[in-house]
PDB file of N, CA and C in Angstrom:
ATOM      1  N   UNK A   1      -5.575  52.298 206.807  1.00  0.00           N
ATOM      2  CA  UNK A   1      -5.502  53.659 207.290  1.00  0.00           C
ATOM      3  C   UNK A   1      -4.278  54.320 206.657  1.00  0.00           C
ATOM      4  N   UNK A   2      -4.637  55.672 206.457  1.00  0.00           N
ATOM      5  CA  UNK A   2      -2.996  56.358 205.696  1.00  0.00           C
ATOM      6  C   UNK A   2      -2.583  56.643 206.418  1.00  0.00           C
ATOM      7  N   UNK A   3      -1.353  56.471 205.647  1.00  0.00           N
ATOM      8  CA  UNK A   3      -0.561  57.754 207.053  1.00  0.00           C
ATOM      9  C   UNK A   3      -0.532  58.910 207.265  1.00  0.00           C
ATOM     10  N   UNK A   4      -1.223  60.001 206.369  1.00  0.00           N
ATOM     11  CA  UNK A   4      -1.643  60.734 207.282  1.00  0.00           C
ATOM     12  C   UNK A   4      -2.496  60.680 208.235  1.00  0.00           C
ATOM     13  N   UNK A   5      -3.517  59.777 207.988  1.00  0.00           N
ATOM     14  CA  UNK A   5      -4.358  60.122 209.205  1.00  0.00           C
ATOM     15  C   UNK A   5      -3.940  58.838 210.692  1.00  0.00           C
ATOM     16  N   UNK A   6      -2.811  57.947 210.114  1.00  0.00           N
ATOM     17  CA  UNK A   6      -1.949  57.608 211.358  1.00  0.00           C
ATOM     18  C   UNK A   6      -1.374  58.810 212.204  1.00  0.00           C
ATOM     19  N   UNK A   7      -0.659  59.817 211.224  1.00  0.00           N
ATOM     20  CA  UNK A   7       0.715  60.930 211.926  1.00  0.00           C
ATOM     21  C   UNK A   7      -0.803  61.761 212.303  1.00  0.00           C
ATOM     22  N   UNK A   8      -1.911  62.323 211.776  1.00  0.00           N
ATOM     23  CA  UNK A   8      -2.776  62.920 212.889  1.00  0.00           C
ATOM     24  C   UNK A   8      -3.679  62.510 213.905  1.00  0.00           C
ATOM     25  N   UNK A   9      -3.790  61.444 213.726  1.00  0.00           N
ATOM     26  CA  UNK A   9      -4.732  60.354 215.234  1.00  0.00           C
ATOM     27  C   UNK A   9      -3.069  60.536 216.173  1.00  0.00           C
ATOM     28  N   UNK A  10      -2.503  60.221 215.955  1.00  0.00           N
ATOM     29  CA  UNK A  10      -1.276  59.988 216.845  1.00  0.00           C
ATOM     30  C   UNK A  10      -0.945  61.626 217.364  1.00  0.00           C
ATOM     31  N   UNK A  11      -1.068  62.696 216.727  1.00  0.00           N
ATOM     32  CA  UNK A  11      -0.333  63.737 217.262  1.00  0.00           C
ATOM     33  C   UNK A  11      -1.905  64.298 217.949  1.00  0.00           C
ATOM     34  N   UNK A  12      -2.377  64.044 217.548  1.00  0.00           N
ATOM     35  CA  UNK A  12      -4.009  64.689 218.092  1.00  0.00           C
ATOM     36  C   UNK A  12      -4.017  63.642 220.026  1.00  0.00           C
ATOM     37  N   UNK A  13      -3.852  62.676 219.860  1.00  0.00           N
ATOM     38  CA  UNK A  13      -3.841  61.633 221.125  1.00  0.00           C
ATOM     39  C   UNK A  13      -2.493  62.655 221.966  1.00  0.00           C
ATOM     40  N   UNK A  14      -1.227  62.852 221.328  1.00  0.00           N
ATOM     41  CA  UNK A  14      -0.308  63.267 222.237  1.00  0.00           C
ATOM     42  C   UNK A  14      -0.683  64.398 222.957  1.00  0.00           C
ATOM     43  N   UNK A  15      -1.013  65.570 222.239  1.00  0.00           N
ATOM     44  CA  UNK A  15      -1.854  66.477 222.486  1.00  0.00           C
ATOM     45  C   UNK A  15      -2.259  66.789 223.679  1.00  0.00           C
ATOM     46  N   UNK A  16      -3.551  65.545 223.414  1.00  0.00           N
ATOM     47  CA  UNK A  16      -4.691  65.877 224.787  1.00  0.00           C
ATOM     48  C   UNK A  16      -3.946  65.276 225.707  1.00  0.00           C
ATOM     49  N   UNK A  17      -2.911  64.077 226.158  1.00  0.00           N
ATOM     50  CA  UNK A  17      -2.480  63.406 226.908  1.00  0.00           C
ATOM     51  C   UNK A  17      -1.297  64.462 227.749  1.00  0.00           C
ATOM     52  N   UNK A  18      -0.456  65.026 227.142  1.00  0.00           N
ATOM     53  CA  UNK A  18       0.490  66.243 227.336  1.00  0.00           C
ATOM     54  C   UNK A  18      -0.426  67.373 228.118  1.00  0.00           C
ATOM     55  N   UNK A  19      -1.703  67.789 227.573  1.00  0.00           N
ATOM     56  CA  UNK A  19      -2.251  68.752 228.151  1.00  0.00           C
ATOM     57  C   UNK A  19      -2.836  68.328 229.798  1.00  0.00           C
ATOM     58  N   UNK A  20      -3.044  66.859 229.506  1.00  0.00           N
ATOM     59  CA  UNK A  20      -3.518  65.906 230.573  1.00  0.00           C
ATOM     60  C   UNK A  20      -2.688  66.039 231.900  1.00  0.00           C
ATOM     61  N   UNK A  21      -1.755  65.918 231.640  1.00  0.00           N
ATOM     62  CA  UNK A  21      -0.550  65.870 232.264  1.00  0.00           C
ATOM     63  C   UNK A  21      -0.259  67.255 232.631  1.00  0.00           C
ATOM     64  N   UNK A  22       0.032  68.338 231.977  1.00  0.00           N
ATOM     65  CA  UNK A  22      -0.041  69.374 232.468  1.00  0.00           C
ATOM     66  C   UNK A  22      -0.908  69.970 233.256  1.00  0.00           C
ATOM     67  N   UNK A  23      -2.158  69.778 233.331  1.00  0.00           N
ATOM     68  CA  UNK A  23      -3.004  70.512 234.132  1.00  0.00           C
ATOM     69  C   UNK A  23      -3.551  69.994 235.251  1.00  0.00           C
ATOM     70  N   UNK A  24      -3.076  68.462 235.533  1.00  0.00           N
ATOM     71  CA  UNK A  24      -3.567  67.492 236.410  1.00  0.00           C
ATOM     72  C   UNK A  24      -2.791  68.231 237.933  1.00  0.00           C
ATOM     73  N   UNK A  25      -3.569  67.699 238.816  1.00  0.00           N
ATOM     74  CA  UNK A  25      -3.144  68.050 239.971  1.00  0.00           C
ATOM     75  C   UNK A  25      -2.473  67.219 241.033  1.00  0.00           C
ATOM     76  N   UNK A  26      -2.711  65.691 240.785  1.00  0.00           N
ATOM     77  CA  UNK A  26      -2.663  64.461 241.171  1.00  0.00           C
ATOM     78  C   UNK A  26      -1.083  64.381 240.439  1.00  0.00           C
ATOM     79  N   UNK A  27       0.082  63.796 241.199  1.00  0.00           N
ATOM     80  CA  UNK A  27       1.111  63.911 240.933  1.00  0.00           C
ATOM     81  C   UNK A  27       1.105  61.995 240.085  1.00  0.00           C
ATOM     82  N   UNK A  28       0.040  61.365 240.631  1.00  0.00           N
ATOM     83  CA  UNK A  28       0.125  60.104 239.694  1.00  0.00           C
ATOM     84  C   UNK A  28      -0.445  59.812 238.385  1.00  0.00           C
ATOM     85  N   UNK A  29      -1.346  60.679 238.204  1.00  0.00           N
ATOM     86  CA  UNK A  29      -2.760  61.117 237.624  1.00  0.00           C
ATOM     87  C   UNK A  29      -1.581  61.527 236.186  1.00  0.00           C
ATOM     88  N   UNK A  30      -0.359  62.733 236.527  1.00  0.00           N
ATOM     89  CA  UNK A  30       0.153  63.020 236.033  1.00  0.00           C
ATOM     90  C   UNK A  30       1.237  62.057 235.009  1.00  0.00           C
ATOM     91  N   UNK A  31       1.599  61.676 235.983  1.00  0.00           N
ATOM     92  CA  UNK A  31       2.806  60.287 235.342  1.00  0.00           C
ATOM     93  C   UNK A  31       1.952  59.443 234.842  1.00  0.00           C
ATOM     94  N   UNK A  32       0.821  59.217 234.757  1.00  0.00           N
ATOM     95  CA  UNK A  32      -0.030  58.042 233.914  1.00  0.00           C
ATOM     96  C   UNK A  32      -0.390  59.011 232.388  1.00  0.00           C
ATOM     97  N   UNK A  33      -0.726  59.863 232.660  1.00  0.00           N
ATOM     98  CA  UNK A  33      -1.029  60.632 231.248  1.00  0.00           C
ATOM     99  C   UNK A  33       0.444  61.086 230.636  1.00  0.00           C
ATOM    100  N   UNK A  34       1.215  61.180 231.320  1.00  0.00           N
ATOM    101  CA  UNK A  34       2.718  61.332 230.007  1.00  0.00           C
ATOM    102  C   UNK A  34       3.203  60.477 229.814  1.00  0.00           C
ATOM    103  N   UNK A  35       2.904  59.167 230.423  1.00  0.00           N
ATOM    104  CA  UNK A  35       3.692  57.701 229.838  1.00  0.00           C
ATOM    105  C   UNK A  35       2.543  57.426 228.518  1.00  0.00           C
ATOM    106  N   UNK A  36       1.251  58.046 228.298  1.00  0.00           N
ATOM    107  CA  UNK A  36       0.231  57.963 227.367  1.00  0.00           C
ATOM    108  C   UNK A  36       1.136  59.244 226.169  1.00  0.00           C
ATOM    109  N   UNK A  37       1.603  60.147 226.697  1.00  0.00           N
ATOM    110  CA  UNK A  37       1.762  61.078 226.051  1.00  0.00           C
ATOM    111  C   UNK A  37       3.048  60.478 225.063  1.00  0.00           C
ATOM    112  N   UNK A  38       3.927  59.921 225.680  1.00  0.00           N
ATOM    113  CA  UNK A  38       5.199  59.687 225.060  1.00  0.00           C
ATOM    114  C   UNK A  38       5.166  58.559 224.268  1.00  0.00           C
ATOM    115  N   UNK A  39       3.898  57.503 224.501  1.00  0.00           N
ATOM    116  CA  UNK A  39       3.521  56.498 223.731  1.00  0.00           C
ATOM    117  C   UNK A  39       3.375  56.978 222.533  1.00  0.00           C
ATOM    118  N   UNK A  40       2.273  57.886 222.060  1.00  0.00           N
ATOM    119  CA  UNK A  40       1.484  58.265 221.109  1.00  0.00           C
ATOM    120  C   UNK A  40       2.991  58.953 220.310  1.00  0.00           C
ATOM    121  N   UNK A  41       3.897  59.973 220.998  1.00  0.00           N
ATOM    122  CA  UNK A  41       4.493  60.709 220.333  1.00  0.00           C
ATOM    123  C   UNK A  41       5.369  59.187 219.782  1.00  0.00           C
ATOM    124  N   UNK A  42       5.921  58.420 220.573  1.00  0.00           N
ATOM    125  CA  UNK A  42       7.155  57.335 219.729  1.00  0.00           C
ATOM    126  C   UNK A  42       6.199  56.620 218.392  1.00  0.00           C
ATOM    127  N   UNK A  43       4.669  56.121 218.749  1.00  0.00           N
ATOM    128  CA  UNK A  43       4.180  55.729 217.825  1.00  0.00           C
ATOM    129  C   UNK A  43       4.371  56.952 216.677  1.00  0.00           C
ATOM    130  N   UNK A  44       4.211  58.042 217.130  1.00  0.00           N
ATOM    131  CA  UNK A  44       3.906  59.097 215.433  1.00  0.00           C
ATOM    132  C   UNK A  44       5.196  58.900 214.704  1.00  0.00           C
ATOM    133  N   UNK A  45       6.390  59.651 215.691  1.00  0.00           N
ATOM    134  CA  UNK A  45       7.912  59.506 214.930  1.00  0.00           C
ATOM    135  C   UNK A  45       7.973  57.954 214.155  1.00  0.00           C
ATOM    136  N   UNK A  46       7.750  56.755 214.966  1.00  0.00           N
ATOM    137  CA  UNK A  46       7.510  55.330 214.090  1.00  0.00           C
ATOM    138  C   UNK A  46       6.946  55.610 212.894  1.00  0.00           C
ATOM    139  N   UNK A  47       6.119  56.071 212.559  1.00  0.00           N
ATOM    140  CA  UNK A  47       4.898  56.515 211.113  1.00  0.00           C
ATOM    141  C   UNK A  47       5.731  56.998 210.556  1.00  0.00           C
ATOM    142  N   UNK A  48       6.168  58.497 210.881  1.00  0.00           N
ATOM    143  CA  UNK A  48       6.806  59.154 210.032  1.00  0.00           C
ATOM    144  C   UNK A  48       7.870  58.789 209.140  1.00  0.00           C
ATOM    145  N   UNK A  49       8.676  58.138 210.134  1.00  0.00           N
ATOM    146  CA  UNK A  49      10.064  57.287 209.865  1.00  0.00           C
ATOM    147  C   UNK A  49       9.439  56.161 208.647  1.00  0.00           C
ATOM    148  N   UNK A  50       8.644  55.493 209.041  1.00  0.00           N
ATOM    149  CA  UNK A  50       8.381  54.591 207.921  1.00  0.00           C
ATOM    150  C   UNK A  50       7.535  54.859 206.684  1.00  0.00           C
ATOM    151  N   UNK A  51       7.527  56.499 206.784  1.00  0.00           N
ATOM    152  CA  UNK A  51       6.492  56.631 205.526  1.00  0.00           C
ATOM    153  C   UNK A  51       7.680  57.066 205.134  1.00  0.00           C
ATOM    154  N   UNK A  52       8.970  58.291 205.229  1.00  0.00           N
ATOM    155  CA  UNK A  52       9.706  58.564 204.877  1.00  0.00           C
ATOM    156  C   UNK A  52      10.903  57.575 203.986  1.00  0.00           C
ATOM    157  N   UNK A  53      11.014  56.470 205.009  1.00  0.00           N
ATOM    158  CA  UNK A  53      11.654  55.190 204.089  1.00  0.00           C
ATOM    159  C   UNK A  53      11.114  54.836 203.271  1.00  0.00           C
ATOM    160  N   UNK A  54       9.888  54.647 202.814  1.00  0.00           N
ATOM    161  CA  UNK A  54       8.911  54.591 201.803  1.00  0.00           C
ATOM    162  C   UNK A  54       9.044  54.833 201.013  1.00  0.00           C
ATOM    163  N   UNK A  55       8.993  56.371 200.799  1.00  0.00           N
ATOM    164  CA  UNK A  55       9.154  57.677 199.940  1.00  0.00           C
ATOM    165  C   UNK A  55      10.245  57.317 199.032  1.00  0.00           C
ATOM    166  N   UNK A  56      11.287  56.948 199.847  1.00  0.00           N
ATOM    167  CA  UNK A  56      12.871  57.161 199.562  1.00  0.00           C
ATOM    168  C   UNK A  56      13.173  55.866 198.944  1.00  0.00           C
ATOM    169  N   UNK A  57      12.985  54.604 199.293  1.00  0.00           N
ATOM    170  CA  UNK A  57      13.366  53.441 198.932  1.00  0.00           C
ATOM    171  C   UNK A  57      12.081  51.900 198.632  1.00  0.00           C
ATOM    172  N   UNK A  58      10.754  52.916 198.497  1.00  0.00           N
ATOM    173  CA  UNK A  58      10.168  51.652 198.312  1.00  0.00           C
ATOM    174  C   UNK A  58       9.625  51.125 197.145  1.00  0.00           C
ATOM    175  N   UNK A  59      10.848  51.253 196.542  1.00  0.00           N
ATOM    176  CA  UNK A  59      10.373  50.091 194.888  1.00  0.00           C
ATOM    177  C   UNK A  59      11.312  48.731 195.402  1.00  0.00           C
ATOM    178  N   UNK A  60      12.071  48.803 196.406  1.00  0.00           N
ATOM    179  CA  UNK A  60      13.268  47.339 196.474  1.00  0.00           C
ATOM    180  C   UNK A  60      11.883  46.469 196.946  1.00  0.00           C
ATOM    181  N   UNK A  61      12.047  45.141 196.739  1.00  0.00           N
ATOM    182  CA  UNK A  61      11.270  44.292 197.694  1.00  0.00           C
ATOM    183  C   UNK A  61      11.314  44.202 198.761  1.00  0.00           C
ATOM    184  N   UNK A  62      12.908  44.295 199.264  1.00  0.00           N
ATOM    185  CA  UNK A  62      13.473  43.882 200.549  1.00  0.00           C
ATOM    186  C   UNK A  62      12.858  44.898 201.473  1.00  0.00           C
ATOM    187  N   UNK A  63      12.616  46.079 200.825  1.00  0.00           N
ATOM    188  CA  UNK A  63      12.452  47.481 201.592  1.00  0.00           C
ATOM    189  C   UNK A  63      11.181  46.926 202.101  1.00  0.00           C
ATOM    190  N   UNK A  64      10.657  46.843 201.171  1.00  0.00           N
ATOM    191  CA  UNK A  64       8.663  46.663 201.291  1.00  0.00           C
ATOM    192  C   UNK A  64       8.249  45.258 202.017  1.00  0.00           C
ATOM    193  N   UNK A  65       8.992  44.318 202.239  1.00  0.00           N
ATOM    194  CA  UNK A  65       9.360  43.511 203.521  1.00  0.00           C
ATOM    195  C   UNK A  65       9.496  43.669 204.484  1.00  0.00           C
ATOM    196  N   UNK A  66      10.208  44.443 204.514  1.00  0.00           N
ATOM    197  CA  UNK A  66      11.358  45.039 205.887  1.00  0.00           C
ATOM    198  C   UNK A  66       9.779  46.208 206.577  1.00  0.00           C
ATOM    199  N   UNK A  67       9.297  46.942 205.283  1.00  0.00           N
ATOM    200  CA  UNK A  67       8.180  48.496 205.907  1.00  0.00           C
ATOM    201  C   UNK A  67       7.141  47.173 206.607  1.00  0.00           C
ATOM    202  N   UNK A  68       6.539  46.454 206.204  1.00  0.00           N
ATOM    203  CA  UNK A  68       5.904  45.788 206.280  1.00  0.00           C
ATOM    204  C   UNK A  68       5.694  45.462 207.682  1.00  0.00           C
ATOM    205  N   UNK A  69       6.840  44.455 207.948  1.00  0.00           N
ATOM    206  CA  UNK A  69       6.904  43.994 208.862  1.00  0.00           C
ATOM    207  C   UNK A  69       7.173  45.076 210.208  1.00  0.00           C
ATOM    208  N   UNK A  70       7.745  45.926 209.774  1.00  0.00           N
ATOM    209  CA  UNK A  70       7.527  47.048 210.409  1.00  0.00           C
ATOM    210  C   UNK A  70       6.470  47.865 210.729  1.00  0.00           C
ATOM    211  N   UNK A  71       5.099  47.829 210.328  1.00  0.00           N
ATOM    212  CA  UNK A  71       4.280  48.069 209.822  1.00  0.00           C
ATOM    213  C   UNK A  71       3.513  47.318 210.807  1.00  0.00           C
ATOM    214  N   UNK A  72       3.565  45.989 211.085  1.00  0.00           N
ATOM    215  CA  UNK A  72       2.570  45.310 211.547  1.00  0.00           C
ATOM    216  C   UNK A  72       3.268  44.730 212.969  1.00  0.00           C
ATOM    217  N   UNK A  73       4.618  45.027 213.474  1.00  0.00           N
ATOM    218  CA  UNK A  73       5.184  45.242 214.883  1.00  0.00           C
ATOM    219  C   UNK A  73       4.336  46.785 215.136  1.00  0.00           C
ATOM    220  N   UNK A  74       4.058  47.963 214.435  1.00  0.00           N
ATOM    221  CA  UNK A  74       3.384  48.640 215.096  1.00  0.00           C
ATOM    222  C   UNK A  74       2.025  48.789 215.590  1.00  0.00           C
ATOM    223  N   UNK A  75       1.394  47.830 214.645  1.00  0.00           N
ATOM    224  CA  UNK A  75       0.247  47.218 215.110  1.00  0.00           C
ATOM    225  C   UNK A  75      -0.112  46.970 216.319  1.00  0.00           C
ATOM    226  N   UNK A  76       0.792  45.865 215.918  1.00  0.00           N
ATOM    227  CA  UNK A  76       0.736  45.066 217.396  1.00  0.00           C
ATOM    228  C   UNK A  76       0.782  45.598 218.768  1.00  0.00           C
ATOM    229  N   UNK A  77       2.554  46.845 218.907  1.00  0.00           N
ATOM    230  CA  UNK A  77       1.887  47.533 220.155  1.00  0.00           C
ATOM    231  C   UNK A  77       0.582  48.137 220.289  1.00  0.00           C
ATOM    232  N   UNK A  78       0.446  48.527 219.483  1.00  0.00           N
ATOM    233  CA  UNK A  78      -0.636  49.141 219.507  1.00  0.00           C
ATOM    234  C   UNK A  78      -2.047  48.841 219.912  1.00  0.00           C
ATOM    235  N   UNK A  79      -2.289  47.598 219.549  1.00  0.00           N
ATOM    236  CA  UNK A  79      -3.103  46.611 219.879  1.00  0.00           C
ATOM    237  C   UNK A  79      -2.615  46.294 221.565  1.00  0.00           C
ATOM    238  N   UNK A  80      -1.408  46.237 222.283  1.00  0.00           N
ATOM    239  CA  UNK A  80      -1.283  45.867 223.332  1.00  0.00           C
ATOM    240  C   UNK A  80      -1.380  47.131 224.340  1.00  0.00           C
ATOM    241  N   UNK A  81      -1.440  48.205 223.777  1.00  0.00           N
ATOM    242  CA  UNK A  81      -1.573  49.405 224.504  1.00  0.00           C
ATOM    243  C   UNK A  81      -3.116  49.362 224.681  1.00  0.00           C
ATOM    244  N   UNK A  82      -3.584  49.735 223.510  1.00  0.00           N
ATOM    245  CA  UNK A  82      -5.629  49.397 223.742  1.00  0.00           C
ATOM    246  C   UNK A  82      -5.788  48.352 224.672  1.00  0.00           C
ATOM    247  N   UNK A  83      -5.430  47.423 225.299  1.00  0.00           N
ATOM    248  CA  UNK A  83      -5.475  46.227 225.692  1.00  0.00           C
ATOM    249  C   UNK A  83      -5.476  46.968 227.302  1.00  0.00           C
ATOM    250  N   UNK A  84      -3.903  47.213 227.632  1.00  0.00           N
ATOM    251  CA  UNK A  84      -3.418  47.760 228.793  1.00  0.00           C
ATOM    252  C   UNK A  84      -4.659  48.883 228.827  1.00  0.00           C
ATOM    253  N   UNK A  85      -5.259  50.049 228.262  1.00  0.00           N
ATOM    254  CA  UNK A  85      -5.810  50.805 228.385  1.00  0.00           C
ATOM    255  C   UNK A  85      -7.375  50.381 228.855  1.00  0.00           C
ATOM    256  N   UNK A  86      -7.698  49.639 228.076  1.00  0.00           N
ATOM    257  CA  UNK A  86      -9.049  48.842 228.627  1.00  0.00           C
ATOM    258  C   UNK A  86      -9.136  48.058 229.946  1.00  0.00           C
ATOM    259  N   UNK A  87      -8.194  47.204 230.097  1.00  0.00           N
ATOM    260  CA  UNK A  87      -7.524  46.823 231.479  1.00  0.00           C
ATOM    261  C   UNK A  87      -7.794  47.565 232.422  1.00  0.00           C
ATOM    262  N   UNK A  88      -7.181  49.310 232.199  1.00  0.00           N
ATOM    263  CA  UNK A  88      -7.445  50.167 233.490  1.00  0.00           C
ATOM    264  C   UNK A  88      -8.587  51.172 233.680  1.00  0.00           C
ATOM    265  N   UNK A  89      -9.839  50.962 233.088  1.00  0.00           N
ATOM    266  CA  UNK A  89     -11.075  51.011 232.928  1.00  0.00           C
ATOM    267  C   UNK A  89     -11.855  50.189 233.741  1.00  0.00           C
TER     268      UNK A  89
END
């Protein structure tokens, strides 16, 4: 997947989750959709940040190690959020 269409799945998810949250009436209803909201936004800034290091420094190896592995810790939450999310289904 690129990163753009990581930084727009991610800002498109914050979005509806923020709007979620705003218009909900349920004061728990609420706090469950902005802990969704603030997920999606830390995952996007994560993207950004690591496409930007990219940009800037990724001919070193060490860099492209380092994005990498960085890269696939975001996975992973990510994978554990879908997880938690299916859970409360």
């Amino acid at each position: 997947m690129s990163t753009v269409t990581q930084v727009s799945t991610c800002t498109e998810q914050y979005k509806m989750w923020k709007d979620k949250a705003l218009f909900s009436n349920d004061v728990y209803a609420a706090r469950k959709a902005l802990e969704r909201a603030f997920f999606w936004m830390e995952l996007r800034s994560a993207f950004i940040f690591l496409h930007t290091v990219e940009m800037a420094k990724g001919d070193d190896k060490e860099t492209k190690r380092k994005l990498l592995q960085a890269k696939l810790n975001l996975s992973r939450k990510l994978t554990e959020h879908l997880k938690d999310t299916l859970k409360g289904i």
